[in-house]
C-alpha atoms as a PDB file:
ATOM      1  CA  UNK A   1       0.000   0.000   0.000  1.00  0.00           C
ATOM      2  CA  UNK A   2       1.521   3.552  -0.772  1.00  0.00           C
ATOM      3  CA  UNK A   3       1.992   5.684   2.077  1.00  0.00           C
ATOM      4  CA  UNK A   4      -0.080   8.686   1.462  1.00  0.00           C
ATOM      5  CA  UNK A   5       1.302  12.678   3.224  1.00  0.00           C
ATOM      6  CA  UNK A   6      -0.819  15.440   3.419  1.00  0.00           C
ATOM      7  CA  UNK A   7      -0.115  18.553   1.293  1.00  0.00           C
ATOM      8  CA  UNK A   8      -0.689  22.163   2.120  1.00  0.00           C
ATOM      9  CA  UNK A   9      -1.078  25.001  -0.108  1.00  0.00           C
ATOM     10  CA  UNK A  10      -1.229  28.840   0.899  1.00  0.00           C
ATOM     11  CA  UNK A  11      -3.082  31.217  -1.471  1.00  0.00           C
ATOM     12  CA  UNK A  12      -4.447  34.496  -1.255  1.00  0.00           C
ATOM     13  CA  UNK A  13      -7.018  36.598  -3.854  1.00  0.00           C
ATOM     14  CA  UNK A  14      -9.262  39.680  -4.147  1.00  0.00           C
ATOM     15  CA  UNK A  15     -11.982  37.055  -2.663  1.00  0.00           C
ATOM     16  CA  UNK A  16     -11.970  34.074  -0.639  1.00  0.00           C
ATOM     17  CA  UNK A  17     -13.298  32.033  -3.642  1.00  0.00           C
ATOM     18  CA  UNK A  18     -10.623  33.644  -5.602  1.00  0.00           C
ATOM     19  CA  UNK A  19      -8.065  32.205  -2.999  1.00  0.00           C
ATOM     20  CA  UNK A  20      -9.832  28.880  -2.686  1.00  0.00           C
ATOM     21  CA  UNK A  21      -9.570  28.611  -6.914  1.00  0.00           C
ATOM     22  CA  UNK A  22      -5.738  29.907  -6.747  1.00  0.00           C
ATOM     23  CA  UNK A  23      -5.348  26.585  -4.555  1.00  0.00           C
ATOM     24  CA  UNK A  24      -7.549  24.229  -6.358  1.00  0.00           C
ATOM     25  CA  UNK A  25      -5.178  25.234  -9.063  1.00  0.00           C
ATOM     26  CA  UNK A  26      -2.076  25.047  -7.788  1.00  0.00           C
ATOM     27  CA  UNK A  27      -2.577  21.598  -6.601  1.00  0.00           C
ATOM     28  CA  UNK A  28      -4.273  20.284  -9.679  1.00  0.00           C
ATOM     29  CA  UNK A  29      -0.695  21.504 -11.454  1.00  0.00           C
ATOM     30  CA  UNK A  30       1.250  19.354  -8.970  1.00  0.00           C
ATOM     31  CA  UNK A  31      -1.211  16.877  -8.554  1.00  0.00           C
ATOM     32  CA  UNK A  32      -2.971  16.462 -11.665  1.00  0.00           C
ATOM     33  CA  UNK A  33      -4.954  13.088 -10.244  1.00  0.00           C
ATOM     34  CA  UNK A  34      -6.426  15.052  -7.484  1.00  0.00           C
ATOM     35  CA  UNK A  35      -9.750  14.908  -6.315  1.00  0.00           C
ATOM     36  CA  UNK A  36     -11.404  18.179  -5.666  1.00  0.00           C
ATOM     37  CA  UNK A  37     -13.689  16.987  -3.277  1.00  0.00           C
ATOM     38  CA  UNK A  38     -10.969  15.751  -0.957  1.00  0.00           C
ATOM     39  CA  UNK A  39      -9.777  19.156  -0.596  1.00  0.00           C
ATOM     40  CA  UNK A  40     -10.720  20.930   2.777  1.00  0.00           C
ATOM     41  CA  UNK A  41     -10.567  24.401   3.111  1.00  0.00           C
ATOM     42  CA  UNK A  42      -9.501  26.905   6.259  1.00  0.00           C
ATOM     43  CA  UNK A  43     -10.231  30.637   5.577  1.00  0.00           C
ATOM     44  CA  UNK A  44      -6.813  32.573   7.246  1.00  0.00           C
ATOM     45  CA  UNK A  45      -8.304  35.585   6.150  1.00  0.00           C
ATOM     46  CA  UNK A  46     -11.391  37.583   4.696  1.00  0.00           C
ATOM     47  CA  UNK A  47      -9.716  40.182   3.252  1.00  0.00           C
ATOM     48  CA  UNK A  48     -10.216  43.826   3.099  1.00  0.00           C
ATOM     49  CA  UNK A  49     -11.181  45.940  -0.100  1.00  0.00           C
ATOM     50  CA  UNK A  50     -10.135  49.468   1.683  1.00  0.00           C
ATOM     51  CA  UNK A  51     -11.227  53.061   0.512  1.00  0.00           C
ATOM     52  CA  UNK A  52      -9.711  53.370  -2.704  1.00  0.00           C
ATOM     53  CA  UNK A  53      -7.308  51.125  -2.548  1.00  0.00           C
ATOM     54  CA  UNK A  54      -5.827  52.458   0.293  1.00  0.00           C
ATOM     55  CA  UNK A  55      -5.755  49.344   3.179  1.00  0.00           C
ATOM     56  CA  UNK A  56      -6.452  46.658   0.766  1.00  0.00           C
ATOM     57  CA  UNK A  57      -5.531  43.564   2.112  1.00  0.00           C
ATOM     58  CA  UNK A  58      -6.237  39.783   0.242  1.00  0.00           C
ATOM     59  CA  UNK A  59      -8.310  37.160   1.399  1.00  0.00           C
ATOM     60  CA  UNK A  60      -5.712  33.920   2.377  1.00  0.00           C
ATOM     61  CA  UNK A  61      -7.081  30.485   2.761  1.00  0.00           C
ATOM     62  CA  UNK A  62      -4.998  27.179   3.695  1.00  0.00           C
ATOM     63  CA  UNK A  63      -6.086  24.598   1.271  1.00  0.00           C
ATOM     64  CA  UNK A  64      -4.716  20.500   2.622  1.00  0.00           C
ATOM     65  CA  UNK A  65      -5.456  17.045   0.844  1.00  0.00           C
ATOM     66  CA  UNK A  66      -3.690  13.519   1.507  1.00  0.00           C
ATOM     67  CA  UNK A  67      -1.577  12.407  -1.669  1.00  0.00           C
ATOM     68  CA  UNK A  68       0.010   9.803  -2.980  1.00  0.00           C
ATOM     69  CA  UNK A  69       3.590  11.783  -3.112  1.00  0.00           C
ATOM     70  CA  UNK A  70       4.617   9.561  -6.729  1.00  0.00           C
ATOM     71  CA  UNK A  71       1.677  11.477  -8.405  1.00  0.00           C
ATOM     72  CA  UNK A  72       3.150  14.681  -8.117  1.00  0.00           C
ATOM     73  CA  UNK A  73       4.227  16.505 -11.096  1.00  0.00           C
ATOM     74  CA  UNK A  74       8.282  17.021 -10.540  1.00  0.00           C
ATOM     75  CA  UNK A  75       9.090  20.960 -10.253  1.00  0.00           C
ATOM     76  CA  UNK A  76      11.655  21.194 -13.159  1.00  0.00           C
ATOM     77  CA  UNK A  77      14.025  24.415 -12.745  1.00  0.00           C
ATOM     78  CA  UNK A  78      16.540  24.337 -15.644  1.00  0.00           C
ATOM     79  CA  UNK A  79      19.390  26.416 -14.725  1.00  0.00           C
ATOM     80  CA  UNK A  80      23.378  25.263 -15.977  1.00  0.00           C
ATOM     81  CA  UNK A  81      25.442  27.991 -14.772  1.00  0.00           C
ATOM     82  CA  UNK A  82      28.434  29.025 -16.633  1.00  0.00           C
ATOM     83  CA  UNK A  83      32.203  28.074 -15.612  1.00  0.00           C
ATOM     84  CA  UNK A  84      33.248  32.277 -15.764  1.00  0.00           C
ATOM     85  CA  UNK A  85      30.486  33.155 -13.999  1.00  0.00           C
ATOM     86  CA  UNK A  86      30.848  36.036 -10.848  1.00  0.00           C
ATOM     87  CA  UNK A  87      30.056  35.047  -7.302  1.00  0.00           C
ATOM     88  CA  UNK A  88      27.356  37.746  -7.693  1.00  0.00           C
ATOM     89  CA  UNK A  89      25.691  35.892 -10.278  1.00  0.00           C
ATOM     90  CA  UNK A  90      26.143  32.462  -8.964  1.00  0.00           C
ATOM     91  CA  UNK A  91      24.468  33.457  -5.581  1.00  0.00           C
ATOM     92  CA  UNK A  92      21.918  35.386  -7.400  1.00  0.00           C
ATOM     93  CA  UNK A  93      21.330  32.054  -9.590  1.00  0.00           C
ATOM     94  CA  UNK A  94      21.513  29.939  -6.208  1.00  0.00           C
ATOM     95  CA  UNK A  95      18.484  32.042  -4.497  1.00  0.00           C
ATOM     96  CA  UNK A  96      15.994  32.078  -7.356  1.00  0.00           C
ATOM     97  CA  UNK A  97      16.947  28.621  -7.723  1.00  0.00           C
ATOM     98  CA  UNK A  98      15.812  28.017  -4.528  1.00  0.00           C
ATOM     99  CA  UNK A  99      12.979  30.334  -4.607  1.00  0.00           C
ATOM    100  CA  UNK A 100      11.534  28.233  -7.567  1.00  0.00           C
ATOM    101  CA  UNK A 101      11.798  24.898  -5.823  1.00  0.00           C
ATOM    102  CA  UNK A 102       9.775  26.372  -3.194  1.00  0.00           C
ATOM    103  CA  UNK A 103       7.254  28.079  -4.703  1.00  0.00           C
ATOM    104  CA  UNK A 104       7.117  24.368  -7.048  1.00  0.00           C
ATOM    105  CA  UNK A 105       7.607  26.600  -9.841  1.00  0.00           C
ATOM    106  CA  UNK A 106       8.856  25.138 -13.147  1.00  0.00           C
ATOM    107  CA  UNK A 107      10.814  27.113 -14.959  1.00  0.00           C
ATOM    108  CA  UNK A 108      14.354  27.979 -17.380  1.00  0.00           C
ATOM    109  CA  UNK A 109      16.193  30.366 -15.608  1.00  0.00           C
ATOM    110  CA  UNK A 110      18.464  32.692 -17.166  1.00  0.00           C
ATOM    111  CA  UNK A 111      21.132  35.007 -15.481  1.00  0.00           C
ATOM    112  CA  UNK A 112      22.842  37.537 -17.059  1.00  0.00           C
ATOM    113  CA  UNK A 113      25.679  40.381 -15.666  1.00  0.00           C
ATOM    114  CA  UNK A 114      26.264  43.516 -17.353  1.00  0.00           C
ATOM    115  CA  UNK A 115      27.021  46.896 -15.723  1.00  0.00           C
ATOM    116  CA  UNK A 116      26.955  45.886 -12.361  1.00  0.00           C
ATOM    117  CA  UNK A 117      23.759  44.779 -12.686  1.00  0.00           C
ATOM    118  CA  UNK A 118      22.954  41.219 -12.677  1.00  0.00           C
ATOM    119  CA  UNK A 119      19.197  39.883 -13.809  1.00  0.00           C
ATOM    120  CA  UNK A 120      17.430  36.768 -13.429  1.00  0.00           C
ATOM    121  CA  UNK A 121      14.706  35.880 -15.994  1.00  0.00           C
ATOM    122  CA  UNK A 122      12.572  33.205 -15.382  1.00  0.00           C
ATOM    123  CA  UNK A 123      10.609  31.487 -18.456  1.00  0.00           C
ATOM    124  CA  UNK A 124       8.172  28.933 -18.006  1.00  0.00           C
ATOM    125  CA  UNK A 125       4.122  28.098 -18.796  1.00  0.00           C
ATOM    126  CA  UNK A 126       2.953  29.395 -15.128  1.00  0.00           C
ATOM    127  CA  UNK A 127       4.546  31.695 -13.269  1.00  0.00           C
ATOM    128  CA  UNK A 128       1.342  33.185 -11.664  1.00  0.00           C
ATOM    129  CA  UNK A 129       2.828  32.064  -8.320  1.00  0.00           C
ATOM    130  CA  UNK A 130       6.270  34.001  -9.266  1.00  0.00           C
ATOM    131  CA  UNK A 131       5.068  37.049 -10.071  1.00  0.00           C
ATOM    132  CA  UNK A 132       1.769  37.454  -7.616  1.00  0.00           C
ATOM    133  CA  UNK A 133      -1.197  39.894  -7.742  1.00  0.00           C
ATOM    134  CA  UNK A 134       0.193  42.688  -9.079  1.00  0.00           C
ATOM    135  CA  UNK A 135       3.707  41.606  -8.858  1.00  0.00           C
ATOM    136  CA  UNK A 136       3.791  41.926  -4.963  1.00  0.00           C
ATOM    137  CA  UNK A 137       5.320  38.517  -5.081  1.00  0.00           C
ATOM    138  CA  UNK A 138       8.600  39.198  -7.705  1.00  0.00           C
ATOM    139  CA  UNK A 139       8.553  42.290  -6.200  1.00  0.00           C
ATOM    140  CA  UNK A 140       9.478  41.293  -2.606  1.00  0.00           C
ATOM    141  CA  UNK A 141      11.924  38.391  -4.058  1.00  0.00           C
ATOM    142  CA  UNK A 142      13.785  41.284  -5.822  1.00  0.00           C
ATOM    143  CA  UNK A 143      13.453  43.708  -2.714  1.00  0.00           C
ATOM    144  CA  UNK A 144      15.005  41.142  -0.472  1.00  0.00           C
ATOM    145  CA  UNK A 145      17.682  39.741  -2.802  1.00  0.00           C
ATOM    146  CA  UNK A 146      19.137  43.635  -3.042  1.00  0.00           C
ATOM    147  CA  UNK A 147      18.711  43.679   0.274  1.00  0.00           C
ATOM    148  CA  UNK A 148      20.577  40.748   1.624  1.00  0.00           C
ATOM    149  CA  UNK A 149      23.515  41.202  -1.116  1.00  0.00           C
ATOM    150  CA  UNK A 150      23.905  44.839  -0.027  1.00  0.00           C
ATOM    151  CA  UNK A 151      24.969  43.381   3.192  1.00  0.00           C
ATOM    152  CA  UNK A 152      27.075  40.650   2.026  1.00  0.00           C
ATOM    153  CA  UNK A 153      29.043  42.312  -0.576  1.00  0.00           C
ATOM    154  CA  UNK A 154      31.124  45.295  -0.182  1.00  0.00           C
ATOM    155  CA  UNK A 155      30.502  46.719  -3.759  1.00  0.00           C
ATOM    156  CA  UNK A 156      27.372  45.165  -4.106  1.00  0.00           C
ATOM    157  CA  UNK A 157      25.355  44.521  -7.782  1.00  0.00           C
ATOM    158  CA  UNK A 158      22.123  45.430  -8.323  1.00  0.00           C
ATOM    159  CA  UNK A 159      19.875  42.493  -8.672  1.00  0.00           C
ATOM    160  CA  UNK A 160      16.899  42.285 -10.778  1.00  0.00           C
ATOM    161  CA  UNK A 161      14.699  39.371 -10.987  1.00  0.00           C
ATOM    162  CA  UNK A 162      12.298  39.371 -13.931  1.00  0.00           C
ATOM    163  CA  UNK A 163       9.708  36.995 -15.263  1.00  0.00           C
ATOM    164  CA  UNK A 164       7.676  36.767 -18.352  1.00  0.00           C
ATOM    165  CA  UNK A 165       8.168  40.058 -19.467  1.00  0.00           C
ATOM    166  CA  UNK A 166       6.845  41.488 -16.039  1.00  0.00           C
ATOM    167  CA  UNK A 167       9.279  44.233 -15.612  1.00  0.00           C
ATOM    168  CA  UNK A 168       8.320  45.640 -18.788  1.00  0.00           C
ATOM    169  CA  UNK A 169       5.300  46.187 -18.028  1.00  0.00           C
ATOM    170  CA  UNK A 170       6.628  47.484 -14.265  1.00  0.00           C
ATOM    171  CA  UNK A 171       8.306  50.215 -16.471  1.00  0.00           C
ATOM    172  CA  UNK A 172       4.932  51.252 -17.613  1.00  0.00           C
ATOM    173  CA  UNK A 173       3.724  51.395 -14.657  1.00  0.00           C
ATOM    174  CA  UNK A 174       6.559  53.719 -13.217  1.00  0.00           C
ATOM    175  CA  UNK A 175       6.135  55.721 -16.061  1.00  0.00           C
ATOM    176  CA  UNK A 176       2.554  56.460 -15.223  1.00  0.00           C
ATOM    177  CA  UNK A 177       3.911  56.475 -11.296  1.00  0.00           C
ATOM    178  CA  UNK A 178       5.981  59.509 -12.216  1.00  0.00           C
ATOM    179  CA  UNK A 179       3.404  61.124 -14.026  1.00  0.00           C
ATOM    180  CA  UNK A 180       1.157  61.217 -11.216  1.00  0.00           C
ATOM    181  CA  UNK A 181       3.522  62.303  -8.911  1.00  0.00           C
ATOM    182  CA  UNK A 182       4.657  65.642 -11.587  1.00  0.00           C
ATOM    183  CA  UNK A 183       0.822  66.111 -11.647  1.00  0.00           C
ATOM    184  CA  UNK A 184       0.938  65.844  -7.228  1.00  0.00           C
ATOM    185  CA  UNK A 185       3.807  68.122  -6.899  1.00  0.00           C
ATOM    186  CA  UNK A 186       2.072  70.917  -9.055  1.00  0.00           C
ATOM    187  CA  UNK A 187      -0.843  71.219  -7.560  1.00  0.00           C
ATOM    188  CA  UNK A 188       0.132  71.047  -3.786  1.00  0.00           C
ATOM    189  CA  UNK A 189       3.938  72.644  -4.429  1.00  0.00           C
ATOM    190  CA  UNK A 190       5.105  70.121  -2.107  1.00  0.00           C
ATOM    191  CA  UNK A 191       7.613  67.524  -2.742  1.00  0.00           C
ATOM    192  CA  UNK A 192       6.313  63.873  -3.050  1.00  0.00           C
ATOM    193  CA  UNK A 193       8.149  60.818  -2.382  1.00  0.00           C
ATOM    194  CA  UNK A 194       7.867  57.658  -3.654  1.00  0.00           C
ATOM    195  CA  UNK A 195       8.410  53.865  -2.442  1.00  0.00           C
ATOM    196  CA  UNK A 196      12.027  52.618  -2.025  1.00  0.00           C
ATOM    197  CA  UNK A 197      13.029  51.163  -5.575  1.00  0.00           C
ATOM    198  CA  UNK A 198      16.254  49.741  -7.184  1.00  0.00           C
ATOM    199  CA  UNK A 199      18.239  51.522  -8.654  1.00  0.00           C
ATOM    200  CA  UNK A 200      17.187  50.749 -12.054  1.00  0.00           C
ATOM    201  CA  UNK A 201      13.370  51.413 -11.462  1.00  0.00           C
ATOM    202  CA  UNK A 202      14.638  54.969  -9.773  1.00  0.00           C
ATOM    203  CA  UNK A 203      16.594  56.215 -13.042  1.00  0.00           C
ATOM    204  CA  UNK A 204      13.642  54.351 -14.733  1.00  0.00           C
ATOM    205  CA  UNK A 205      11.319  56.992 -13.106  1.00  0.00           C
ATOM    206  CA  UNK A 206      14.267  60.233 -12.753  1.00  0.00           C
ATOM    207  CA  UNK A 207      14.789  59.528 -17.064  1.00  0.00           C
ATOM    208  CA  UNK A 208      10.383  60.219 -17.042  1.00  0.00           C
ATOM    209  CA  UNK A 209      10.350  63.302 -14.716  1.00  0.00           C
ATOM    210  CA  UNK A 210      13.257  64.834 -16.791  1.00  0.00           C
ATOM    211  CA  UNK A 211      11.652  64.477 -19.667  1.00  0.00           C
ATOM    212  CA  UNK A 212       8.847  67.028 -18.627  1.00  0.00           C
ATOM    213  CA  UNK A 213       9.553  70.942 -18.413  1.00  0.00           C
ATOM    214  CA  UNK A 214       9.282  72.335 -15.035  1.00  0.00           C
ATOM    215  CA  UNK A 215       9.971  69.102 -12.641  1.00  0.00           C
ATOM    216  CA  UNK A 216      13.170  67.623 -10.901  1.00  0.00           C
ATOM    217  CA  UNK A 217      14.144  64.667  -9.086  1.00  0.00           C
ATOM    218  CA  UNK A 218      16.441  63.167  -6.240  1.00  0.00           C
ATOM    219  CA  UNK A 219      17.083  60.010  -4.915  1.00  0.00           C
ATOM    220  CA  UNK A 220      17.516  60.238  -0.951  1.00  0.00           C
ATOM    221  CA  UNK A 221      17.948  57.218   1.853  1.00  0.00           C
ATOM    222  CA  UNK A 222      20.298  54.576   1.970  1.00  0.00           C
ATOM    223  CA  UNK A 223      20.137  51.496  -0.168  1.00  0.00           C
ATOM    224  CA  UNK A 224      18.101  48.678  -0.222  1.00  0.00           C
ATOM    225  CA  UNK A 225      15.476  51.604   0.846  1.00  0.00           C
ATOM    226  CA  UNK A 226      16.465  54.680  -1.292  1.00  0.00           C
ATOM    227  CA  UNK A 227      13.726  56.052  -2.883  1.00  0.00           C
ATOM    228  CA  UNK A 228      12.885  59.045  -5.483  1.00  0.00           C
ATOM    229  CA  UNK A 229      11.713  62.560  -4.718  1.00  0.00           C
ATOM    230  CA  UNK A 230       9.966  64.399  -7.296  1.00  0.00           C
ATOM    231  CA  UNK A 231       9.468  68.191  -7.194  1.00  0.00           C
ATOM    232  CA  UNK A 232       9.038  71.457  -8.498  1.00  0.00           C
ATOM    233  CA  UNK A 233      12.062  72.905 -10.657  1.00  0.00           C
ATOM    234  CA  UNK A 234      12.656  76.492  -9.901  1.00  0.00           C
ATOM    235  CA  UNK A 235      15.896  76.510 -11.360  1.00  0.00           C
ATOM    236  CA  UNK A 236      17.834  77.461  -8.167  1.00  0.00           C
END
């Protein structure tokens, strides 16, 4: 008789059947012999929508089922690191490695190093789970990995994790970020700062502001939590 372990999944959505779907999912992909019915369900949180936005917090639920552990799907992360690589890069390869395996990701991972900036891209057919609801998830991952090789290197690289074309379309959005903020600073004549960002996102957002007549920028704070400040230009 095979020995049967239960599984647990964590997932989290605008609703609790959002969350509860986000799990079904998720172990459907590892599990693809599962039984939905067998699935039980505890509600971690309700979520809250906010006002505008502002407080929003998902709904979580803790989805469990007994196995059989030689159905599951293996989590495949395809990543052959090359001989002249940088210890940089080879810790920054080692992490999202790991990162993968836990999040049972599957995925080809590349890493490239150029400018003292090293980026991992992550390909693959479902990388919902990597990049998260609005890319809170690949955002964190990125936020910590600057943050623990700022204290482990002395001339740290900046590290930039990407999947899917995801910080692409974060460039858009810091576009439109920097817009807003122009549109903030001339109607209150106050400076407005903005969240801590790498330094590629901040000259991502400083090359925006520039481009517009009348605004400057600075970056202020120390590194991993130096952020942009966006303000009036009265050509002092």
């Amino acid at each position: 008789m095979t020995a049967h372990e239960r599984v647990e999944v964590e997932t989290s959505g605008e609703t609790v059947g959002e969350a509860r779907w986000a799990a079904l999912h998720e172990l459907e992909r590892r599990f693809p012999a599962l039984q939905r019915d067998a699935v039980q369900f505890v509600v971690l949180s309700e979520g809250e929508r906010g006002l505008l936005g502002v407080g929003y917090q998902p709904a979580r639920v803790l989805a469990s089922v007994e196995v059989d552990p030689s159905a599951a799907e293996p989590v495949v992360v395809r990543a052959v690191a090359p001989v002249d690589e940088s210890p940089a890069a080879a810790w920054v390869r080692d992490l999202l490695t790991r990162v993968l395996a836990a999040l049972a990701t599957d995925g080809d991972l590349e890493i490239i190093e150029r400018d003292g900036v090293v980026t991992g891209t992550v390909t693959g057919p479902d990388l919902g789970l990597l990049i998260g609801k609005h890319g809170q998830t690949i955002d964190a991952i990125q936020y910590l990995a600057n943050a623990i090789m700022h204290r482990r290197e002395q001339q740290p690289a900046e590290v930039v994790v990407d999947a899917e074309g995801y910080r692409k379309r974060r460039e858009r959005t810091l576009h439109e970020v920097a817009v807003k903020a122009t549109a903030e600073a001339a109607s209150t004549g106050r400076d407005v700062a903005l969240e801590p960002m790498t330094s590629v996102e901040r000259k991502i957002v400083h090359t925006k502001v520039q481009s517009m007549a009348g605004f400057a920028t600075a970056s202020e704070g120390a590194e991993p939590n130096r952020y942009v400040v966006v303000r009036l230009d009265h050509g002092d």
